[in-house]
Protein backbone atom coordinates (compact mmCIF):
# COMPACT_ATOMS: atom_id res chain seq x y z
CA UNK A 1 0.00 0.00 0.00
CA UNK A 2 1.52 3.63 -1.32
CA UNK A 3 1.37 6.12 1.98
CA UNK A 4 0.32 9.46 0.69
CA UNK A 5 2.91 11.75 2.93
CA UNK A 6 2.08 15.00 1.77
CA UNK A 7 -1.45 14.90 2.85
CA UNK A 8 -0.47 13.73 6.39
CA UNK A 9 2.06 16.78 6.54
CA UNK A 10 -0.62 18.78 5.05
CA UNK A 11 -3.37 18.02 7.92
CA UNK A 12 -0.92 17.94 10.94
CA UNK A 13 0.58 21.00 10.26
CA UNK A 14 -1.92 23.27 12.04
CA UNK A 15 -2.19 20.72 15.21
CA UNK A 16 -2.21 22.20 18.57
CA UNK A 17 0.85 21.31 19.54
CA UNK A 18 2.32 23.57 16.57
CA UNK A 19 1.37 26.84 18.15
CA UNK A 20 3.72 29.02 20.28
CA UNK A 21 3.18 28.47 24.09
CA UNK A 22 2.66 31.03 26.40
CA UNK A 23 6.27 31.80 27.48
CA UNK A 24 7.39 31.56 23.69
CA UNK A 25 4.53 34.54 23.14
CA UNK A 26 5.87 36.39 26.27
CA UNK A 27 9.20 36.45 24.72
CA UNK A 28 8.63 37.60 21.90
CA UNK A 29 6.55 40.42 23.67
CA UNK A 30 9.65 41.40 25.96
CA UNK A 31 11.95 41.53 22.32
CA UNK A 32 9.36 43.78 20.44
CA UNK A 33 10.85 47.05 21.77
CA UNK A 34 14.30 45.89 19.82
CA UNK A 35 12.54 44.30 17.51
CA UNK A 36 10.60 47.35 16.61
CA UNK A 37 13.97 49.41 16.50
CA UNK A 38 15.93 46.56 14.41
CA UNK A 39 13.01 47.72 11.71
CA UNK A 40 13.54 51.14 11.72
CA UNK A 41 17.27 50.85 11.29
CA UNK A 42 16.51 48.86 8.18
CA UNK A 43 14.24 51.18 7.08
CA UNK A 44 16.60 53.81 7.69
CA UNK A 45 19.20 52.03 5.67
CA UNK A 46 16.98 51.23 2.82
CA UNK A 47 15.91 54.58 2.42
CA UNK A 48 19.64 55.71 1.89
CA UNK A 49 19.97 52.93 -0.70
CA UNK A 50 18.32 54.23 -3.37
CA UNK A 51 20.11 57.86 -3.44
CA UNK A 52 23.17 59.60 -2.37
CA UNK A 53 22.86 59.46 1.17
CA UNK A 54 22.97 63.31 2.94
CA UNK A 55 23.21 64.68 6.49
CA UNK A 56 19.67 63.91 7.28
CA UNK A 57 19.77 60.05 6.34
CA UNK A 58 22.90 59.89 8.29
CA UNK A 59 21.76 61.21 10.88
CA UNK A 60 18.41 58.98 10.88
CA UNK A 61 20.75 55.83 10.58
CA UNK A 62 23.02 56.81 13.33
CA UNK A 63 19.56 57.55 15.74
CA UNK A 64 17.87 54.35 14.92
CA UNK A 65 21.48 52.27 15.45
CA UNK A 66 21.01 53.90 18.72
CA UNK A 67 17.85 52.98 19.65
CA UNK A 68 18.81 49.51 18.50
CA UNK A 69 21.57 49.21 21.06
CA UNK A 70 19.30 51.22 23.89
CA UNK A 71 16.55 48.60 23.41
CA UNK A 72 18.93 45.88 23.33
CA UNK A 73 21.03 47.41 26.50
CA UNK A 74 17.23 47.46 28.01
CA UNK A 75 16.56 43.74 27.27
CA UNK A 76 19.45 42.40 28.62
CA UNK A 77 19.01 44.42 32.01
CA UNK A 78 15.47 43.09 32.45
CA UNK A 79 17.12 39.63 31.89
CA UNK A 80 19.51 40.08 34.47
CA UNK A 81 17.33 41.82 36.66
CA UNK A 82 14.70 38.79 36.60
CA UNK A 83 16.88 36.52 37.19
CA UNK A 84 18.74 37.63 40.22
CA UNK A 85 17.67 35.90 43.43
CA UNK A 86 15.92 37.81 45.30
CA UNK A 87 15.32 41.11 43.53
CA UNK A 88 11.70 42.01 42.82
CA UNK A 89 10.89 41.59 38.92
């Protein structure tokens, strides 16, 4: 007898135990801030793509590279902060 594979794939895919658990979806919710900034540096940089870039874009690249590392600076103190014994998170 020929197995059909695909079709198994096909209706398991979308199974319950598929979807992000609760702790997966409250990570991601503590990374949004960086997450967030990591897309406006991109956007930043793609907007200086398609010309000469000039003071302004510069400047907009070099802010949103900062709030990159500020949101990532913030992220890793929360991390720390939670996981120190006996501090209040």
């Amino acid at each position: 007898m020929n197995h059909i594979v695909t079709v198994q794939d096909a209706v398991t895919a979308f199974a319950d135990f598929m979807e992000p658990t609760d702790a997966e979806l409250d990570a991601i919710e503590r990374e949004m801030p960086v997450i967030l900034a990591g897309v406006d540096l991109v956007d930043a940089q793609i907007t200086a793509l398609d010309r000469m870039p000039n003071e302004v874009d510069a400047r907009r690249i070099r802010r949103a590279r900062n709030r990159v590392l500020a949101a990532r600076r913030d992220l890793a103190n929360r991390s720390t902060d939670a996981t120190r014994p006996g501090g209040a998170a």
